[in-house]
PDB file of N, CA and C in Angstrom:
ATOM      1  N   UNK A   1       0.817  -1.197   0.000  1.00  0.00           N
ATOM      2  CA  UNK A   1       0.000   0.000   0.000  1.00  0.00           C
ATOM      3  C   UNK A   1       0.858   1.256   0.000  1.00  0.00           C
ATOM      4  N   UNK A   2       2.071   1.110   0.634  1.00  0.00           N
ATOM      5  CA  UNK A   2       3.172   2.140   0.991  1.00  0.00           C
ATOM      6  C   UNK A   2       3.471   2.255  -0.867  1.00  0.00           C
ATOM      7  N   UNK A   3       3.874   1.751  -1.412  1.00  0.00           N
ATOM      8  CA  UNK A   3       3.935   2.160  -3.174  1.00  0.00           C
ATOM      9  C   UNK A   3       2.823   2.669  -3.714  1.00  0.00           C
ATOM     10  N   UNK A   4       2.014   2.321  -3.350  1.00  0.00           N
ATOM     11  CA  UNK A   4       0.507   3.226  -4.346  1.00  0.00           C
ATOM     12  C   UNK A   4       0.755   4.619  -3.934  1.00  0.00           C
ATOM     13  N   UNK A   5       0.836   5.298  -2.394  1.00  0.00           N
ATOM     14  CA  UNK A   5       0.531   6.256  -2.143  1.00  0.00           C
ATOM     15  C   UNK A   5       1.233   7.550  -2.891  1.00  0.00           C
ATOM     16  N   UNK A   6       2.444   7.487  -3.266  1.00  0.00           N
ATOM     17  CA  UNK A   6       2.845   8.576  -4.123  1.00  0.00           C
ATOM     18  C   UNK A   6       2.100   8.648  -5.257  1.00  0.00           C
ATOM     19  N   UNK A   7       1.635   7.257  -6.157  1.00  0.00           N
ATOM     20  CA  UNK A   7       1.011   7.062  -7.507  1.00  0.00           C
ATOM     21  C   UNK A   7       0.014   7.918  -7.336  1.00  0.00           C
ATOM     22  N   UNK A   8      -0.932   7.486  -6.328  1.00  0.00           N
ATOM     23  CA  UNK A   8      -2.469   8.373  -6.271  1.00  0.00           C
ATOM     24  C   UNK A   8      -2.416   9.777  -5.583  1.00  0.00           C
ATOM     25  N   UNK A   9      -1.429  10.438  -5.202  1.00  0.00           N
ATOM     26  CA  UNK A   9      -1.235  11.885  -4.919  1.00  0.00           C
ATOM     27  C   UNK A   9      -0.920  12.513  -5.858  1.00  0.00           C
ATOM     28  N   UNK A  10      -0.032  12.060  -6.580  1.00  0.00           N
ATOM     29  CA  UNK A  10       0.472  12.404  -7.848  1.00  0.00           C
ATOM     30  C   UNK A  10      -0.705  12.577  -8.902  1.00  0.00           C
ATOM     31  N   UNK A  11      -1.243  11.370  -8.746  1.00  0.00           N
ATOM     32  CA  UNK A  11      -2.252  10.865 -10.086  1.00  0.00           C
ATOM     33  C   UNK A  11      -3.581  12.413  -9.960  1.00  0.00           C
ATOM     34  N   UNK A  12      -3.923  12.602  -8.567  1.00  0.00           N
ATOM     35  CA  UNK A  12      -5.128  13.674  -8.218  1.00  0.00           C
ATOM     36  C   UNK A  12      -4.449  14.984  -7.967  1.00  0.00           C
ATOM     37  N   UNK A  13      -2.910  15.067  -8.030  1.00  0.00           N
ATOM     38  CA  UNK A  13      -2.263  16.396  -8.098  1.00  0.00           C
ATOM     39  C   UNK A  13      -2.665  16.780  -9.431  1.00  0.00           C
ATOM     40  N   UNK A  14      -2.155  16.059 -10.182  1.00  0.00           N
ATOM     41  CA  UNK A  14      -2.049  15.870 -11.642  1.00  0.00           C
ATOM     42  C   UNK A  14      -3.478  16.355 -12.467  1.00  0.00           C
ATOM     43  N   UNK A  15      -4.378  15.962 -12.011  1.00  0.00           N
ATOM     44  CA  UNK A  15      -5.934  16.098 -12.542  1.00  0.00           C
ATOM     45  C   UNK A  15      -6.115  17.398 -11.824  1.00  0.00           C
ATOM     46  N   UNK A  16      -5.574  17.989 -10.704  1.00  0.00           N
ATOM     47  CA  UNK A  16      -5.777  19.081 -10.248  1.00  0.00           C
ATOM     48  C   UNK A  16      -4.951  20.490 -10.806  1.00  0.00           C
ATOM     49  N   UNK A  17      -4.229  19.567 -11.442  1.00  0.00           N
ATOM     50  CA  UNK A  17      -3.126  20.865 -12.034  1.00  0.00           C
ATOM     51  C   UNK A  17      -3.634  20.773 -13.385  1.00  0.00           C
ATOM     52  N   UNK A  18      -4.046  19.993 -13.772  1.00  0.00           N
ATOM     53  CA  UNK A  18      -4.885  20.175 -15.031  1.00  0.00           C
ATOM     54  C   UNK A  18      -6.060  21.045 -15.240  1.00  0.00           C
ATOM     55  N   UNK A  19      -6.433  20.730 -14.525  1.00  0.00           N
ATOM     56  CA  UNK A  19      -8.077  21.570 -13.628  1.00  0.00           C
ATOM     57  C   UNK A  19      -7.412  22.961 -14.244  1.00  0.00           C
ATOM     58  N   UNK A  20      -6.412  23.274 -13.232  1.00  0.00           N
ATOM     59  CA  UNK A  20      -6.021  24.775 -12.762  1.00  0.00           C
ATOM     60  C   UNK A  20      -5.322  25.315 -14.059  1.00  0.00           C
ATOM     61  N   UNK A  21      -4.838  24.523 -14.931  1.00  0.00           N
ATOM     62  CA  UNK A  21      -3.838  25.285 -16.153  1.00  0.00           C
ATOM     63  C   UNK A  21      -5.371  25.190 -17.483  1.00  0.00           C
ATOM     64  N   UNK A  22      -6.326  24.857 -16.785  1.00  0.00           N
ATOM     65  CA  UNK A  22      -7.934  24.131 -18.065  1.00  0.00           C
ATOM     66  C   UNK A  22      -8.046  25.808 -17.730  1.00  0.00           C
ATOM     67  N   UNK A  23      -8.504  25.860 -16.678  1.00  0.00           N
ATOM     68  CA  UNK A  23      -9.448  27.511 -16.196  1.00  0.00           C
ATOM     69  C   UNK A  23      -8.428  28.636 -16.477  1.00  0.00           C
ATOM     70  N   UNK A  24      -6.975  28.262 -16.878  1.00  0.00           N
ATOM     71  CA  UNK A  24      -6.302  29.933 -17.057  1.00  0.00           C
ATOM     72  C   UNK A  24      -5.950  29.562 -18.362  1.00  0.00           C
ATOM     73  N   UNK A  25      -5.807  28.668 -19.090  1.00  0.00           N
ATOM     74  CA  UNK A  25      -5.703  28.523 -20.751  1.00  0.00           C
ATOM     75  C   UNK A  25      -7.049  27.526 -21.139  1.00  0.00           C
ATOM     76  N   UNK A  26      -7.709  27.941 -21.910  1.00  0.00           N
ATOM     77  CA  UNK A  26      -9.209  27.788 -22.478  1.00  0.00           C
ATOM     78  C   UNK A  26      -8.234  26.502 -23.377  1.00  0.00           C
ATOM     79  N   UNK A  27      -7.580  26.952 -24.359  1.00  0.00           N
ATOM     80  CA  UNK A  27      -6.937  25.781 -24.776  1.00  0.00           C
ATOM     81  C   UNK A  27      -6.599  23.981 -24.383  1.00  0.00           C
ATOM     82  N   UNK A  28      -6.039  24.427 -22.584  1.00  0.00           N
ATOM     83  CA  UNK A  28      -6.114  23.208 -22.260  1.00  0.00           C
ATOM     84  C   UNK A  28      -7.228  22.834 -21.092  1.00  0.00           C
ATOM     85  N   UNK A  29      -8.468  23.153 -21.546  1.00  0.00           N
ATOM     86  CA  UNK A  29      -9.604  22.749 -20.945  1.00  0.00           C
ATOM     87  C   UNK A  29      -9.738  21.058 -20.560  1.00  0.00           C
ATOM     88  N   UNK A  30      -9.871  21.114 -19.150  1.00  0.00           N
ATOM     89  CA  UNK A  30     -10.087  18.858 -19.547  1.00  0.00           C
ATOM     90  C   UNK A  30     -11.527  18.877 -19.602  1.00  0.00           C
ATOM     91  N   UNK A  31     -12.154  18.523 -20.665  1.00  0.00           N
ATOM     92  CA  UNK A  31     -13.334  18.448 -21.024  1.00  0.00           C
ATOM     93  C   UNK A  31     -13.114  16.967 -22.362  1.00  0.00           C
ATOM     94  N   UNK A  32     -12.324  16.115 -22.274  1.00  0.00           N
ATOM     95  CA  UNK A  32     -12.358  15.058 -23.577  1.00  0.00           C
ATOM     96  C   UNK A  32     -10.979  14.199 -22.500  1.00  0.00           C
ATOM     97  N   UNK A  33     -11.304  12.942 -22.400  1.00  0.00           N
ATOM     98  CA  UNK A  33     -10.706  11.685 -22.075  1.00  0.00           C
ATOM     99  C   UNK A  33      -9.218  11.596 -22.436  1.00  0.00           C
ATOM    100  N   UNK A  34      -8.319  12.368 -23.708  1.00  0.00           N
ATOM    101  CA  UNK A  34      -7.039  12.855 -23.457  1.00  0.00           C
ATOM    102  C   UNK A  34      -6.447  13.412 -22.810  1.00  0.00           C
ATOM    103  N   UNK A  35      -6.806  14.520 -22.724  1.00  0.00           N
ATOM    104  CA  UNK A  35      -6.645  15.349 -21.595  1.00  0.00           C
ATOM    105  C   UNK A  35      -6.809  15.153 -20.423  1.00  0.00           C
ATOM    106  N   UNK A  36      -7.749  14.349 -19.970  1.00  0.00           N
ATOM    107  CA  UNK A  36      -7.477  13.813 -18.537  1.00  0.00           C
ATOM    108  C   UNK A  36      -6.400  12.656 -18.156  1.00  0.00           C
ATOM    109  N   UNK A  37      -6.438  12.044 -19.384  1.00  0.00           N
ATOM    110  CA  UNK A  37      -5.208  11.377 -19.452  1.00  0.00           C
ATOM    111  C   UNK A  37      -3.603  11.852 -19.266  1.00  0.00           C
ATOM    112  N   UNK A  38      -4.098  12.923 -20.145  1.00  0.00           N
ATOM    113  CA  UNK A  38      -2.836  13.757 -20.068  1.00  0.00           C
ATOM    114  C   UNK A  38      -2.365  14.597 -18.534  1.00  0.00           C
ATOM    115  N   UNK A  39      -3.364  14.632 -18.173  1.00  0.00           N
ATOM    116  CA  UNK A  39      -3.215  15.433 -16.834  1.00  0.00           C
ATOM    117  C   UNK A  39      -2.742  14.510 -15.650  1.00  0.00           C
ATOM    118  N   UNK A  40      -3.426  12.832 -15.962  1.00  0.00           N
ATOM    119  CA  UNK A  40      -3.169  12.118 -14.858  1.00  0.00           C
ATOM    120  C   UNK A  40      -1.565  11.921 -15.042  1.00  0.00           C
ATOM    121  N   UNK A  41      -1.610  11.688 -16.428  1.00  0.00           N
ATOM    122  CA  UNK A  41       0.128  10.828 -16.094  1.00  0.00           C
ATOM    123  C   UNK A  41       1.080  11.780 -16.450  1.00  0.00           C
ATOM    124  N   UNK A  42       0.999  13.301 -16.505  1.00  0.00           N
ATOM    125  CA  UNK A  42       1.389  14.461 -16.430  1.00  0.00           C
ATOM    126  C   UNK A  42       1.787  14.539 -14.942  1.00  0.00           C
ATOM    127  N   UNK A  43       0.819  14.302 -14.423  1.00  0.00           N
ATOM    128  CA  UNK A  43       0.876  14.565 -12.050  1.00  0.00           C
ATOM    129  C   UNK A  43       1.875  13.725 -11.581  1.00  0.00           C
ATOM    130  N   UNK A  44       1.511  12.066 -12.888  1.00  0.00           N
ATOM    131  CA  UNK A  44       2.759  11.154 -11.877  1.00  0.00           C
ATOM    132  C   UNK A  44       4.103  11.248 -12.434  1.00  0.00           C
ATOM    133  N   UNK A  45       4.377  12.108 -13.896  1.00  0.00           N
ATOM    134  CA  UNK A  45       5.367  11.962 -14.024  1.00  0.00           C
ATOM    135  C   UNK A  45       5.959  13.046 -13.549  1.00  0.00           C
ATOM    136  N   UNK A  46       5.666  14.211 -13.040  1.00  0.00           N
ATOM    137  CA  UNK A  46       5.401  15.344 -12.393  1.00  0.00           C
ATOM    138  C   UNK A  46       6.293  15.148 -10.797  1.00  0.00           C
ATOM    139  N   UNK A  47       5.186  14.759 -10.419  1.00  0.00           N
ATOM    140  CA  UNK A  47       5.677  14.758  -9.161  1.00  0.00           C
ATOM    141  C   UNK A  47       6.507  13.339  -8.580  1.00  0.00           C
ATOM    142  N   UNK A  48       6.804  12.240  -9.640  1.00  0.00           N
ATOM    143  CA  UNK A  48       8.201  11.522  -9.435  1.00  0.00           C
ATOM    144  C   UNK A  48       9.312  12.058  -9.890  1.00  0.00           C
ATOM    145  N   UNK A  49       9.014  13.369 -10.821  1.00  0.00           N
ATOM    146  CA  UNK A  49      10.473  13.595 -11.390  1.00  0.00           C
ATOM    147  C   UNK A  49      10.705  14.646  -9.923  1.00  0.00           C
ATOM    148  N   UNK A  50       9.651  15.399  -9.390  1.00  0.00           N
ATOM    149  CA  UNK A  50      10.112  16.475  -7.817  1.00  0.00           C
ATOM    150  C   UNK A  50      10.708  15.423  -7.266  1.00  0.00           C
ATOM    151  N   UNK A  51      10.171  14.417  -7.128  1.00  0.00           N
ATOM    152  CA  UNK A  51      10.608  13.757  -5.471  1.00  0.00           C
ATOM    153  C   UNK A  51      12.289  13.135  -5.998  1.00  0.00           C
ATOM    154  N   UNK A  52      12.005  12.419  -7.229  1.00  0.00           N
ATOM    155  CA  UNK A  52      13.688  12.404  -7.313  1.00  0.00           C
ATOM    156  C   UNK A  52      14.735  13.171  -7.347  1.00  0.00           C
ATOM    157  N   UNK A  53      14.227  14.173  -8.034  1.00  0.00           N
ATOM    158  CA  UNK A  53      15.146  15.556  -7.853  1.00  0.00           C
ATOM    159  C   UNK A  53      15.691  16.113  -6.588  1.00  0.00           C
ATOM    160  N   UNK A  54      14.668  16.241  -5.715  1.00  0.00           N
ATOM    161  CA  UNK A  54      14.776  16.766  -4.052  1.00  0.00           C
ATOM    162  C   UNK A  54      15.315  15.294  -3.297  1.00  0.00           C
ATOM    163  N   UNK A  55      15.112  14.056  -3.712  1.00  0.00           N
ATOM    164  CA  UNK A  55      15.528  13.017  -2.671  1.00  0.00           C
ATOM    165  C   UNK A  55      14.778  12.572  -1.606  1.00  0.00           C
ATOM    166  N   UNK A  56      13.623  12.902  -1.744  1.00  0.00           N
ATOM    167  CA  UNK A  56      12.620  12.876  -0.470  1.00  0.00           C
ATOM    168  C   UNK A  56      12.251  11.047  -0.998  1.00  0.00           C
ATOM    169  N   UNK A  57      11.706  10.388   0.528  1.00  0.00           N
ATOM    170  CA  UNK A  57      11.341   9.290   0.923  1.00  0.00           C
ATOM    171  C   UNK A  57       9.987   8.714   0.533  1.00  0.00           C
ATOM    172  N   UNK A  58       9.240   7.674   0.958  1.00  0.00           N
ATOM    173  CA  UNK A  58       8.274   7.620   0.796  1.00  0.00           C
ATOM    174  C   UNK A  58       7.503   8.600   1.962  1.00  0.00           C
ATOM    175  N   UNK A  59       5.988   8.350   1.985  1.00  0.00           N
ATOM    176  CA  UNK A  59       4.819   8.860   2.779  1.00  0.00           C
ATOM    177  C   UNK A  59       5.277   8.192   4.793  1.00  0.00           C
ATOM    178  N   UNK A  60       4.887   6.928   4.590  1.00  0.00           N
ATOM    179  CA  UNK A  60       5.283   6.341   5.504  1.00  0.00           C
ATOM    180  C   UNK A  60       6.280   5.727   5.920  1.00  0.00           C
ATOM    181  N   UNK A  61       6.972   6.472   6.943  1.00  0.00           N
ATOM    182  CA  UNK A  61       8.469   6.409   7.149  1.00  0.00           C
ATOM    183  C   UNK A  61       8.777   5.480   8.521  1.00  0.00           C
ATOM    184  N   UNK A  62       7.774   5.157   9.366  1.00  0.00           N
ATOM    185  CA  UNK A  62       8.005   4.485  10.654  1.00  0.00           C
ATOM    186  C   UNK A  62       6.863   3.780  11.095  1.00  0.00           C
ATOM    187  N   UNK A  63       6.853   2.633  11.355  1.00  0.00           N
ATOM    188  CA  UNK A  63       6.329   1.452  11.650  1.00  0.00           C
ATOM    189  C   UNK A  63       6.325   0.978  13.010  1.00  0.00           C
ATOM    190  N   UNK A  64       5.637   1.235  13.717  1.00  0.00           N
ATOM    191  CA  UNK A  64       5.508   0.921  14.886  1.00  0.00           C
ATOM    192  C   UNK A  64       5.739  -0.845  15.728  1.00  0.00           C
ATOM    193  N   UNK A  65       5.982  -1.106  16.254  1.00  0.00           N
ATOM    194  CA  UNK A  65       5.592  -2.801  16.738  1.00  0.00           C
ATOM    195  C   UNK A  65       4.416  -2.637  17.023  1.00  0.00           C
ATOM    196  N   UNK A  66       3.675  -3.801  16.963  1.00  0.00           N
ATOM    197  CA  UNK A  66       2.649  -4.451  17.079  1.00  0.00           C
ATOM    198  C   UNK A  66       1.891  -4.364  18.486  1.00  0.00           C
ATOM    199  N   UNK A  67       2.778  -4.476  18.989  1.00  0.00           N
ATOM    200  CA  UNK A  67       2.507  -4.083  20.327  1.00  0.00           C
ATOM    201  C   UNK A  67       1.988  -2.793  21.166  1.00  0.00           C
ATOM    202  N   UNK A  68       2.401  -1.981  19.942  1.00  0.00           N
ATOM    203  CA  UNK A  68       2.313  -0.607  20.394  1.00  0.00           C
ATOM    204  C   UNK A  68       1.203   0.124  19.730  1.00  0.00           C
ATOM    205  N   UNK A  69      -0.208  -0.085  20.767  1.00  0.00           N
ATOM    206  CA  UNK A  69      -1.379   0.626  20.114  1.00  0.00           C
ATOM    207  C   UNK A  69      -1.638   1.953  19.979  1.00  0.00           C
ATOM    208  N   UNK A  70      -0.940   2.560  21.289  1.00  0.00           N
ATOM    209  CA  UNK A  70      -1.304   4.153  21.430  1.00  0.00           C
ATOM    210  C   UNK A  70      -0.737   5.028  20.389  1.00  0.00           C
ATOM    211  N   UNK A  71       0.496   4.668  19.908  1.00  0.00           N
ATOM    212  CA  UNK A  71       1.046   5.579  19.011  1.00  0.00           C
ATOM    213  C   UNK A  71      -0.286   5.169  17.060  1.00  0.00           C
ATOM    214  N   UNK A  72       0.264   6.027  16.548  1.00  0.00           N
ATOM    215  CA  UNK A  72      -0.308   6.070  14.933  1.00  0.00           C
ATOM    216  C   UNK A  72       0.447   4.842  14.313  1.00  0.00           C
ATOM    217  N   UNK A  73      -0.143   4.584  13.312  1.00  0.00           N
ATOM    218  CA  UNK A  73       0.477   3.327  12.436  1.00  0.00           C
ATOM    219  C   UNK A  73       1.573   3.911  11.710  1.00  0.00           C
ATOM    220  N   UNK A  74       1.534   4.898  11.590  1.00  0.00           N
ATOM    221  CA  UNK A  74       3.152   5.721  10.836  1.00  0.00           C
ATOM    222  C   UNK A  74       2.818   7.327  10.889  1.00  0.00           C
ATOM    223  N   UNK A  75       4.074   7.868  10.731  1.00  0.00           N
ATOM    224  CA  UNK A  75       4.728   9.264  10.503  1.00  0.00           C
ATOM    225  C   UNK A  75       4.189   9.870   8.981  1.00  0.00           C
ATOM    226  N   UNK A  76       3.978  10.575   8.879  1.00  0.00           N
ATOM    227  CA  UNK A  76       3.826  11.147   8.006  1.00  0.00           C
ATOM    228  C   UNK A  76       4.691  11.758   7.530  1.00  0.00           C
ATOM    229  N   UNK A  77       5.759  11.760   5.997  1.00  0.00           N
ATOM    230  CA  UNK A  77       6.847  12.431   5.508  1.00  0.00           C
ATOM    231  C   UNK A  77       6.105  14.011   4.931  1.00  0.00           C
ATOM    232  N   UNK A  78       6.287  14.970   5.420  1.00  0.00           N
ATOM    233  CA  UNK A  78       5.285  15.701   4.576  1.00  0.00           C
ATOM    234  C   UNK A  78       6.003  16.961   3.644  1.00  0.00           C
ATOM    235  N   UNK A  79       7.406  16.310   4.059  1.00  0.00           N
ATOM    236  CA  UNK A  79       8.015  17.057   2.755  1.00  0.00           C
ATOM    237  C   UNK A  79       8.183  16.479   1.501  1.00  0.00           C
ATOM    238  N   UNK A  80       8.330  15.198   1.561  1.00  0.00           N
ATOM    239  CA  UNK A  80       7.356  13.851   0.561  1.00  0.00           C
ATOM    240  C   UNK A  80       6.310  14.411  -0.458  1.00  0.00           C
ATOM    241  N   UNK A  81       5.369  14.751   0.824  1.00  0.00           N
ATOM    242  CA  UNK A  81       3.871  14.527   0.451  1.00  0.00           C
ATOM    243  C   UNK A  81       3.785  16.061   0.003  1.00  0.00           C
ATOM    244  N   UNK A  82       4.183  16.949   0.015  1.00  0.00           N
ATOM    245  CA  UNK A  82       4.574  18.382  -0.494  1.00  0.00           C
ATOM    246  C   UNK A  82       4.820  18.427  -1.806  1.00  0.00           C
ATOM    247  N   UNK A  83       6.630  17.560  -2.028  1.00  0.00           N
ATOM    248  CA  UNK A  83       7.349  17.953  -3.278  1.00  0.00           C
ATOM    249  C   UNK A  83       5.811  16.973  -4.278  1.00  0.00           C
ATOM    250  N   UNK A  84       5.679  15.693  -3.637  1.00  0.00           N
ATOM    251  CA  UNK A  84       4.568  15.028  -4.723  1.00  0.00           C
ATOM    252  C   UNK A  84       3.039  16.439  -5.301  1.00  0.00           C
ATOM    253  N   UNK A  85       2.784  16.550  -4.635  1.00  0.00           N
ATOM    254  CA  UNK A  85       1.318  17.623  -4.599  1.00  0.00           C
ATOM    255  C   UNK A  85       2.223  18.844  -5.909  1.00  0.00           C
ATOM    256  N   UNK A  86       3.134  19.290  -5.105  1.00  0.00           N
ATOM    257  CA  UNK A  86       3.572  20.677  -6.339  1.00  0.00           C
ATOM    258  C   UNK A  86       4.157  19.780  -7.529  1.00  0.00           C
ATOM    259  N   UNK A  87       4.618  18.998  -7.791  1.00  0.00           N
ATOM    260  CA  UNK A  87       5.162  18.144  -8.668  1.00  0.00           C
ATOM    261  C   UNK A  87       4.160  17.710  -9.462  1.00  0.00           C
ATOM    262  N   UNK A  88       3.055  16.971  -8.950  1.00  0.00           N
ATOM    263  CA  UNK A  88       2.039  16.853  -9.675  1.00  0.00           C
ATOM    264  C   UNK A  88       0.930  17.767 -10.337  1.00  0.00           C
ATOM    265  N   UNK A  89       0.491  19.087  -9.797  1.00  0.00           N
ATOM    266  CA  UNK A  89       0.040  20.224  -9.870  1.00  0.00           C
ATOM    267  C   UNK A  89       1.037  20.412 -11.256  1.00  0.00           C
ATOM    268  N   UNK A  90       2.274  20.925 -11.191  1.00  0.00           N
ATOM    269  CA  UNK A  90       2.760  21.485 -12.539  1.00  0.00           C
ATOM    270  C   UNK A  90       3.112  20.441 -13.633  1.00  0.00           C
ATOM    271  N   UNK A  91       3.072  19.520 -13.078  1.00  0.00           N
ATOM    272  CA  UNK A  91       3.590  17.977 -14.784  1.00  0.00           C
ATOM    273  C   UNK A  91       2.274  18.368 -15.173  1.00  0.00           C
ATOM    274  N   UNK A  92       1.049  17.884 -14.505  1.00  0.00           N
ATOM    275  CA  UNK A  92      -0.528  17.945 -15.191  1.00  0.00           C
ATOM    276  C   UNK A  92      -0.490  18.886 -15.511  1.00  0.00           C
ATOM    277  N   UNK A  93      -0.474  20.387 -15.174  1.00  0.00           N
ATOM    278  CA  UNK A  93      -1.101  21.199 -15.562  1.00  0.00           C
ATOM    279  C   UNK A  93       0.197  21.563 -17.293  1.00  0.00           C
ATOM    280  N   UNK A  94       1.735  21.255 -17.185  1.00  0.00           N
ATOM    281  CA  UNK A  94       2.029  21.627 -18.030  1.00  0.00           C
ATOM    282  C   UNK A  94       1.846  20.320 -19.104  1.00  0.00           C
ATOM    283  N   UNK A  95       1.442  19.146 -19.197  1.00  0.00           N
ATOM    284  CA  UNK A  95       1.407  18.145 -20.204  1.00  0.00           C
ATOM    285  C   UNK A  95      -0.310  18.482 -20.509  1.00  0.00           C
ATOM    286  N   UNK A  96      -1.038  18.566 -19.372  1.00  0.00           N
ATOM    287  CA  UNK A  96      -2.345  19.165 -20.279  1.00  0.00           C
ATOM    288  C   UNK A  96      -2.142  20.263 -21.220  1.00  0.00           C
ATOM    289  N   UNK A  97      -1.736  21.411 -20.960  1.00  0.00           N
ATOM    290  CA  UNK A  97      -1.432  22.613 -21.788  1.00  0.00           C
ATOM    291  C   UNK A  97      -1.092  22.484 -23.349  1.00  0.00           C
ATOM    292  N   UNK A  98       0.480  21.325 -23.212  1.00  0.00           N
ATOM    293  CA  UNK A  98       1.077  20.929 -23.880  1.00  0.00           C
ATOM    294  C   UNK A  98      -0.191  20.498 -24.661  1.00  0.00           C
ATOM    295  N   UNK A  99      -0.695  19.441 -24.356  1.00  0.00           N
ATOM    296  CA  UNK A  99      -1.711  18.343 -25.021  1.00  0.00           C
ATOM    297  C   UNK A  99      -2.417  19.223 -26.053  1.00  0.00           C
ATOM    298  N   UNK A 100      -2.912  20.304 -25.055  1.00  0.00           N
ATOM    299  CA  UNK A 100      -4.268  21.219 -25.657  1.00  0.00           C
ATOM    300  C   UNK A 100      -3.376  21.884 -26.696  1.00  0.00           C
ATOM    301  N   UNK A 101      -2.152  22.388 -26.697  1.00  0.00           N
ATOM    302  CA  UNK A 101      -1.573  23.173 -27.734  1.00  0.00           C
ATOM    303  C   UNK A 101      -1.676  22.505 -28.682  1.00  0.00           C
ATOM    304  N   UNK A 102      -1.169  21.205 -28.622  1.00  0.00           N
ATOM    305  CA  UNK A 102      -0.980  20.338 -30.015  1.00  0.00           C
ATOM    306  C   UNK A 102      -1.996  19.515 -30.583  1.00  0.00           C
ATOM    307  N   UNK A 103      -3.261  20.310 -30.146  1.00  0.00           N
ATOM    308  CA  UNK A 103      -4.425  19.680 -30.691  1.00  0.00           C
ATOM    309  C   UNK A 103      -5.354  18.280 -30.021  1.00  0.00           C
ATOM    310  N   UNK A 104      -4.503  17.745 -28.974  1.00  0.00           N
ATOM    311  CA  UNK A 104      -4.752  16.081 -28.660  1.00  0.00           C
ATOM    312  C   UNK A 104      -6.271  16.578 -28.243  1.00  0.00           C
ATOM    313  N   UNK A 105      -7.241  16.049 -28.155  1.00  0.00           N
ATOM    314  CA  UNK A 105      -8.554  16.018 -27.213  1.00  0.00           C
ATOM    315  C   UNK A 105      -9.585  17.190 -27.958  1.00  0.00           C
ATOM    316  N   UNK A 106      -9.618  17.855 -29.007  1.00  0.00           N
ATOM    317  CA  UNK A 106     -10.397  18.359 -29.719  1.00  0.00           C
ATOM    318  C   UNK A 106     -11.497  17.577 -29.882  1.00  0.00           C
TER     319      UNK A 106
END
């Protein structure tokens, strides 16, 4: 589950940065199934190329024993969960753009 979680922050950064570059360029509107395409795997390639760049970890960084109920099931990395969100926000919003410039989703 610890591997999905960058995919799907990324993946809804991504559709969100699409969103946001749709409403300030009419061009790359997501209104057609490319473009959302473009936006999703825009977010993950987005915000894996931030997190490799910066070096940041996964989401969940510490694992408790079993034994130990009172504490949380893990830490939250949230400079992780940061570089992923802005990473994904600008891949989507600039591969939608891209998309919409070059015609894809008309």
């Amino acid at each position: 589950m610890d591997a999905l979680t960058p995919v799907v922050v990324q993946a809804i950064a991504g559709l969100m940065g699409g969103g946001i570059a749709g409403n300030l360029v009419d061009l790359a509107a997501i209104r057609t199934p490319p473009k959302v395409i473009a936006s999703l795997l825009g977010g993950i390639a987005g915000g894996a190329f931030a997190g490799l760049v910066l070096g940041v970890g996964t989401v969940a960084v510490v694992t408790p024993e079993a034994a130990v109920t009172a504490e949380a099931a893990s830490q939250v990395n949230f400079a992780a969960l940061a570089t992923w969100v802005a990473g994904g926000l600008i891949g989507g919003g600039l591969l939608t753009t891209i998309g919409g410039a070059l015609g894809f989703g008309r």
